[in-house]
Protein backbone atom coordinates (compact mmCIF):
# COMPACT_ATOMS: atom_id res chain seq x y z
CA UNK A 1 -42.23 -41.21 -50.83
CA UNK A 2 -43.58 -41.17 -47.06
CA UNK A 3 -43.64 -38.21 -45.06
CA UNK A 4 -40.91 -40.15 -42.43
CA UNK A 5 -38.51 -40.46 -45.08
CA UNK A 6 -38.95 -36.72 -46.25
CA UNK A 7 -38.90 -35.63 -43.07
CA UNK A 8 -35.47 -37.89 -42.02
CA UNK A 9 -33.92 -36.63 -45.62
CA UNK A 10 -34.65 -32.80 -44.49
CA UNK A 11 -33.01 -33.53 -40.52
CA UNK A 12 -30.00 -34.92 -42.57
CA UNK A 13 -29.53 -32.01 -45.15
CA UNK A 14 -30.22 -29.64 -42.29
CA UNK A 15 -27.51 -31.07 -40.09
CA UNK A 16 -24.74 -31.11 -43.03
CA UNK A 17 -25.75 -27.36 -43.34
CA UNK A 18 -24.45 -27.00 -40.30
CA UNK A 19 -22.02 -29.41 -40.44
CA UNK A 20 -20.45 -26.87 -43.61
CA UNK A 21 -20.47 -23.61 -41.34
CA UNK A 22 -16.95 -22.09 -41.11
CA UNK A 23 -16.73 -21.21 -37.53
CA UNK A 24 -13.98 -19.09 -38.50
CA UNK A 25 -16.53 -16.68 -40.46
CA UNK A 26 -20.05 -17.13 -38.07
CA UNK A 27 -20.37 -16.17 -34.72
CA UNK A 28 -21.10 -18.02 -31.91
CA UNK A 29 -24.74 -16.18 -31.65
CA UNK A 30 -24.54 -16.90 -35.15
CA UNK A 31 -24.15 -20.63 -35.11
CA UNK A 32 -26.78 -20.84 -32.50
CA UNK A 33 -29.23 -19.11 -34.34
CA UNK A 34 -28.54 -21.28 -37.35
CA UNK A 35 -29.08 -24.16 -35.16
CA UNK A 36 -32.68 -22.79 -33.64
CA UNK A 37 -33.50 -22.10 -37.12
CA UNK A 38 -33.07 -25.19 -38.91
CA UNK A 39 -34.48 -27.40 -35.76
CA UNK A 40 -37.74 -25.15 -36.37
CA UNK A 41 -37.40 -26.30 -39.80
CA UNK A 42 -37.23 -30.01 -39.89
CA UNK A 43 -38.66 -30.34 -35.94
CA UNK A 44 -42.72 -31.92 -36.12
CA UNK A 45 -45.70 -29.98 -34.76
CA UNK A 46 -45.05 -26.38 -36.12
CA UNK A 47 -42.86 -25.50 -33.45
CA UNK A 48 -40.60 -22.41 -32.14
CA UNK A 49 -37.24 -22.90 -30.97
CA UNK A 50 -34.75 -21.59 -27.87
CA UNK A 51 -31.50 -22.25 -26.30
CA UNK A 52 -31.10 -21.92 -22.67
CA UNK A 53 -27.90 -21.53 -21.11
CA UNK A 54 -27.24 -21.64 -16.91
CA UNK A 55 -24.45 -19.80 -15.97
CA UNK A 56 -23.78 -20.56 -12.29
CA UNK A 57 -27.34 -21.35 -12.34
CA UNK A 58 -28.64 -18.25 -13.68
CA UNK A 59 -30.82 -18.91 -16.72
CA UNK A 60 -30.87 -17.21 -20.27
CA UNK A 61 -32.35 -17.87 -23.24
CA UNK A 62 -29.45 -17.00 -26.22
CA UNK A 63 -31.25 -17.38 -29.06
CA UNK A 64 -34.86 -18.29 -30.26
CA UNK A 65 -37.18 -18.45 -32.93
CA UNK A 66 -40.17 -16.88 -31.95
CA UNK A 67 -41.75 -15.14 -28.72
CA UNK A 68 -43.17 -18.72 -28.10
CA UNK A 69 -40.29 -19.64 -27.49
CA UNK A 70 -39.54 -17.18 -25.38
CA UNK A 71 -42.40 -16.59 -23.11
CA UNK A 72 -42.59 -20.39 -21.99
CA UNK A 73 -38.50 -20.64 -21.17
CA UNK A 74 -39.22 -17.07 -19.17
CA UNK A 75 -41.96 -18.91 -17.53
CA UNK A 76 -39.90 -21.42 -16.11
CA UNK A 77 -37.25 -18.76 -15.23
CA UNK A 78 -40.03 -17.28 -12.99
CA UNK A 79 -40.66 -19.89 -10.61
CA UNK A 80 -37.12 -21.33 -10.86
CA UNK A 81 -38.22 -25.00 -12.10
CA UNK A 82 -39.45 -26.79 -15.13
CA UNK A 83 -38.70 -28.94 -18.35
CA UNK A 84 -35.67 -27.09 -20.03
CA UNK A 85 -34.20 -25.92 -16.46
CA UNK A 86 -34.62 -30.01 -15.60
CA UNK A 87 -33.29 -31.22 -18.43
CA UNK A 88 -30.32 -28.25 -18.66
CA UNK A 89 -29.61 -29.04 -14.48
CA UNK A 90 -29.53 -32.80 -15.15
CA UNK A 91 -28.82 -33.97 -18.29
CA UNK A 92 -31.89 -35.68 -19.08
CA UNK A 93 -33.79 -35.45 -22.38
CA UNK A 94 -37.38 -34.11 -21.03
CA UNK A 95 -40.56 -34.20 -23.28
CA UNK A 96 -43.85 -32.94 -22.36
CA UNK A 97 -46.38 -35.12 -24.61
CA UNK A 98 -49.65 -32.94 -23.77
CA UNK A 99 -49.50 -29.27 -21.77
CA UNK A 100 -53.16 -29.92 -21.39
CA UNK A 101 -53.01 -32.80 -19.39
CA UNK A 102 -49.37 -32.49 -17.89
CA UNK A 103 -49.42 -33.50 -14.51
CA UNK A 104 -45.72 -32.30 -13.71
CA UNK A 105 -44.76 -28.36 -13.57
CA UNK A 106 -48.75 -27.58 -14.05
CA UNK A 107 -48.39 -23.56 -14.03
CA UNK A 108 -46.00 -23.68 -16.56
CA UNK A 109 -47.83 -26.53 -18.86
CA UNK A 110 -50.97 -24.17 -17.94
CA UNK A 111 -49.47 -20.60 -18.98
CA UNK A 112 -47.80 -23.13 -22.02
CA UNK A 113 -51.18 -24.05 -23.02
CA UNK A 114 -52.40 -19.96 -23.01
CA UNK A 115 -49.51 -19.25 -25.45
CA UNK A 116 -50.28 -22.20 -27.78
CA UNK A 117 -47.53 -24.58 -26.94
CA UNK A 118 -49.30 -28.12 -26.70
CA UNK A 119 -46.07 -30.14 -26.27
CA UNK A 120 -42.44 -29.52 -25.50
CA UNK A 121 -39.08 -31.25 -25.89
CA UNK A 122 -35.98 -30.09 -24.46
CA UNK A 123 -32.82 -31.84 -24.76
CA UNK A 124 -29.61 -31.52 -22.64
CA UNK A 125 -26.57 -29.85 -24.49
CA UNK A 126 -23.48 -32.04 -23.74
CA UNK A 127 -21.16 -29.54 -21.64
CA UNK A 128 -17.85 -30.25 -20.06
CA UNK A 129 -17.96 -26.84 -17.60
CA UNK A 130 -19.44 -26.99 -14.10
CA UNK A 131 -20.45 -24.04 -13.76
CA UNK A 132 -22.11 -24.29 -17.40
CA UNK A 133 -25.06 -25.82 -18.41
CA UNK A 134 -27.41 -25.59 -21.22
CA UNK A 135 -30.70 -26.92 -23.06
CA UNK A 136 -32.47 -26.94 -26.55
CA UNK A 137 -35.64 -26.64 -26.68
CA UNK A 138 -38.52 -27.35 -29.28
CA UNK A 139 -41.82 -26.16 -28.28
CA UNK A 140 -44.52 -27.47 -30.49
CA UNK A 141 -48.21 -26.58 -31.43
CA UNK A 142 -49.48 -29.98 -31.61
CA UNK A 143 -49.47 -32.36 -28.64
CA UNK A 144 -47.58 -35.79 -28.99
CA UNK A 145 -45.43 -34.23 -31.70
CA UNK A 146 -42.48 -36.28 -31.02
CA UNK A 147 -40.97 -39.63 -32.22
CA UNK A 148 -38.09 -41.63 -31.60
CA UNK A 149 -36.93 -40.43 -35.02
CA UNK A 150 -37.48 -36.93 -34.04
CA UNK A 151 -35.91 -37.38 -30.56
CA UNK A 152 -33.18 -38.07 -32.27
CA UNK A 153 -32.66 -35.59 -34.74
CA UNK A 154 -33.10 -32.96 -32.02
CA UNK A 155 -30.23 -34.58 -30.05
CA UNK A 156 -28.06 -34.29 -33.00
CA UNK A 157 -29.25 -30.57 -33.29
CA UNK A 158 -28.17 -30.33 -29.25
CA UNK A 159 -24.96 -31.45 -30.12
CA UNK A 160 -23.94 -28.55 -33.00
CA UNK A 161 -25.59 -26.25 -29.88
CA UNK A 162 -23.24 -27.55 -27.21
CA UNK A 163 -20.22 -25.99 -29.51
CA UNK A 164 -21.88 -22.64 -30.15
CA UNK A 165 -22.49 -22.37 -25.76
CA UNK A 166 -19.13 -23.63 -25.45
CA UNK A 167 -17.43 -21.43 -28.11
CA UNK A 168 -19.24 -18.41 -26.55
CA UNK A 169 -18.50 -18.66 -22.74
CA UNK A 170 -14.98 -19.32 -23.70
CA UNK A 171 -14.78 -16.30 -25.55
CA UNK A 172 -16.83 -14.50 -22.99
CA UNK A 173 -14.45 -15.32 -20.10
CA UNK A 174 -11.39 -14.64 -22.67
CA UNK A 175 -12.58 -11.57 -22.86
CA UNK A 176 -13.04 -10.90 -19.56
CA UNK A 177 -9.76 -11.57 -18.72
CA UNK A 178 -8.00 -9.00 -21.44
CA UNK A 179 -10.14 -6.18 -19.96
CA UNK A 180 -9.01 -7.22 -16.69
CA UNK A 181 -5.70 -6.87 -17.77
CA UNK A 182 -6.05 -3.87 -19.64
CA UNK A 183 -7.58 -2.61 -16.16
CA UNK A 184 -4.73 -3.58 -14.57
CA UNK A 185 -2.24 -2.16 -17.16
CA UNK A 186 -3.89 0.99 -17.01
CA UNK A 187 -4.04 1.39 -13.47
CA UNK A 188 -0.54 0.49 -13.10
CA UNK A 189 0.67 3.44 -16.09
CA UNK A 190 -1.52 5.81 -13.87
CA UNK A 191 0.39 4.78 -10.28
CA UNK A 192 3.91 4.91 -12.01
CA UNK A 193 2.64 8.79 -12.69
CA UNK A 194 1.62 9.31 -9.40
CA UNK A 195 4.92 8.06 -8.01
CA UNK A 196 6.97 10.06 -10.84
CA UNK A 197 5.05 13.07 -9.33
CA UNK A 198 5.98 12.58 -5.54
CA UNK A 199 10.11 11.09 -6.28
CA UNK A 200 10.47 14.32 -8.53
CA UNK A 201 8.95 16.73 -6.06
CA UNK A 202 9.94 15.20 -2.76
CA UNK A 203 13.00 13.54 -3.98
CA UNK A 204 11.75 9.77 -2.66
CA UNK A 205 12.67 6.56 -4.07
CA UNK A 206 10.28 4.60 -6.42
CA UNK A 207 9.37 2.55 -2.92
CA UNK A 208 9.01 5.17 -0.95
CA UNK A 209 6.45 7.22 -3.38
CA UNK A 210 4.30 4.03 -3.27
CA UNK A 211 4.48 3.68 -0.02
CA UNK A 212 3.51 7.59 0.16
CA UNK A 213 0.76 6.65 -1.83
CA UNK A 214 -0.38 3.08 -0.05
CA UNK A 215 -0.62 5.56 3.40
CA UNK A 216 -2.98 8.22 1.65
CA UNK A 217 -4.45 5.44 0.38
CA UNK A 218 -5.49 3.90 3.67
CA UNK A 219 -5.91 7.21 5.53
CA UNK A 220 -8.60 8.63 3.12
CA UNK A 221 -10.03 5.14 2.57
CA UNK A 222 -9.93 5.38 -1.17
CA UNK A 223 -8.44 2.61 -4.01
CA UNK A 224 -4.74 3.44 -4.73
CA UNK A 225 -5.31 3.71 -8.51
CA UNK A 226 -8.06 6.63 -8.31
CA UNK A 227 -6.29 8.01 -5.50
CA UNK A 228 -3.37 8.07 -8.09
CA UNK A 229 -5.28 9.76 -10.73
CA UNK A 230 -6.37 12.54 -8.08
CA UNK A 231 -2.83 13.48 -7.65
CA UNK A 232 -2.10 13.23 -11.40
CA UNK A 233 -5.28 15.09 -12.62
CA UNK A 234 -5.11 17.73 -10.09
CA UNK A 235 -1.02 17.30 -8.73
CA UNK A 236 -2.92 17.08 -4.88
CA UNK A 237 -3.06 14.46 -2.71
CA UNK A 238 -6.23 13.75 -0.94
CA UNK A 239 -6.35 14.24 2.81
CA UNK A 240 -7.26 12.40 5.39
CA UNK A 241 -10.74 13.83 6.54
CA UNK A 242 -10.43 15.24 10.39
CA UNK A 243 -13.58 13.81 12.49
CA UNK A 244 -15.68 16.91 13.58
CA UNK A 245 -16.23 16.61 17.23
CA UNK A 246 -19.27 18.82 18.76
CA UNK A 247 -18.64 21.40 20.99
């Protein structure tokens, strides 16, 4: 049986792995990390695996394999260029046959070399947000590790990533927007006290207490909901502070 054939029969039982995870009962770190860690199984040339993700541009490196991994994507971060930022910014798949004789992003193939990484791969993960974009990336120990066949199999790979990234910024801004909320709902429980406390003592309407509190508000230069709290924690209202004026 050749190598080729084992090696396409181990991508293909490696991808229906994934295929059978139950994103109902893995994480979205999870699924990532399942990805990164059967690429590093079935990928040639010994390799460690990352994910970067670009968030307005900012990049981050999810999940990886090994500190291989790690150190070249941070490497990249550093100088604000190289393979799995190019391939992340613009969709292209972007290979790096031989760090020793790389003529493209030399530092990084250099400091690549240093750590042990000899050739790199990253592929593009398909991603329908603008603001979002995102790479895998294989890092080998051999030079001219890659095939056509393993090309391939490490654009399939990209693929099951591009759900995980997906799945997590989704839940990440989803997130976002219940503590917002909450925020909101808790500064608005907190201002109907406030205004509770001024219509019971001074008798005002529901408008006029906020607008009680709005004045204070922009007097003492201070938010409306902590200035709201004050008066409920301590039943004062802040003052507005009299400039001192030198004799």
């Amino acid at each position: 049986m050749s190598t080729d054939y084992l090696g396409r029969r181990n991508a293909d039982q490696a991808l229906d792995q994934l295929g059978r995870l139950s994103l109902r009962e893995t994480s979205m770190e999870g699924l990532l990390q399942s990805v990164a860690e059967l690429a590093k199984r079935v990928m040639p040339g010994d390799p460690e695996i990352s994910v970067s993700v670009l968030i307005k541009r900012i990049p981050t490196t999810v999940v990886s394999t090994g500190q291989l991994a790690i150190d070249c994507d941070e490497s990249q971060y550093g100088r604000g260029d190289g393979p799995c930022l190019h391939a992340a910014r613009t969709g292209e798949l972007t290979e790096v046959a031989d760090t020793r004789t790389a003529t493209r992003w030399r530092d990084h193939a250099r400091q690549a070399v240093e750590r042990g990484a000899l050739g790199s791969l990253s592929v593009p993960l398909p991603m329908g947000d603008e603001g979002l974009s995102a790479a895998l990336n294989v890092y080998a120990r051999t030079a001219h590790a890659f095939d056509e066949e393993s090309r391939s199999v490490a654009s399939r790979f990209a693929s099951y990533a591009a759900v995980g990234v997906a799945n997590m910024q989704a839940y990440q801004e989803a997130r976002k927007l219940a503590d917002d909320l909450q925020a909101a709902l808790d500064a608005r429980a907190v201002i109907d006290q406030a205004k509770g406390i001024l219509m019971d003592r001074h008798g005002l309407t529901a408008d006029q207490a906020f607008q009680v509190l709005a004045q204070a508000s922009m007097h003492t230069d201070t938010k409306v909901r902590d200035l709201a709290e004050h008066l409920v924690v301590s039943g004062e209202l802040p003052l507005p502070q009299t400039p001192n004026h030198d004799r």
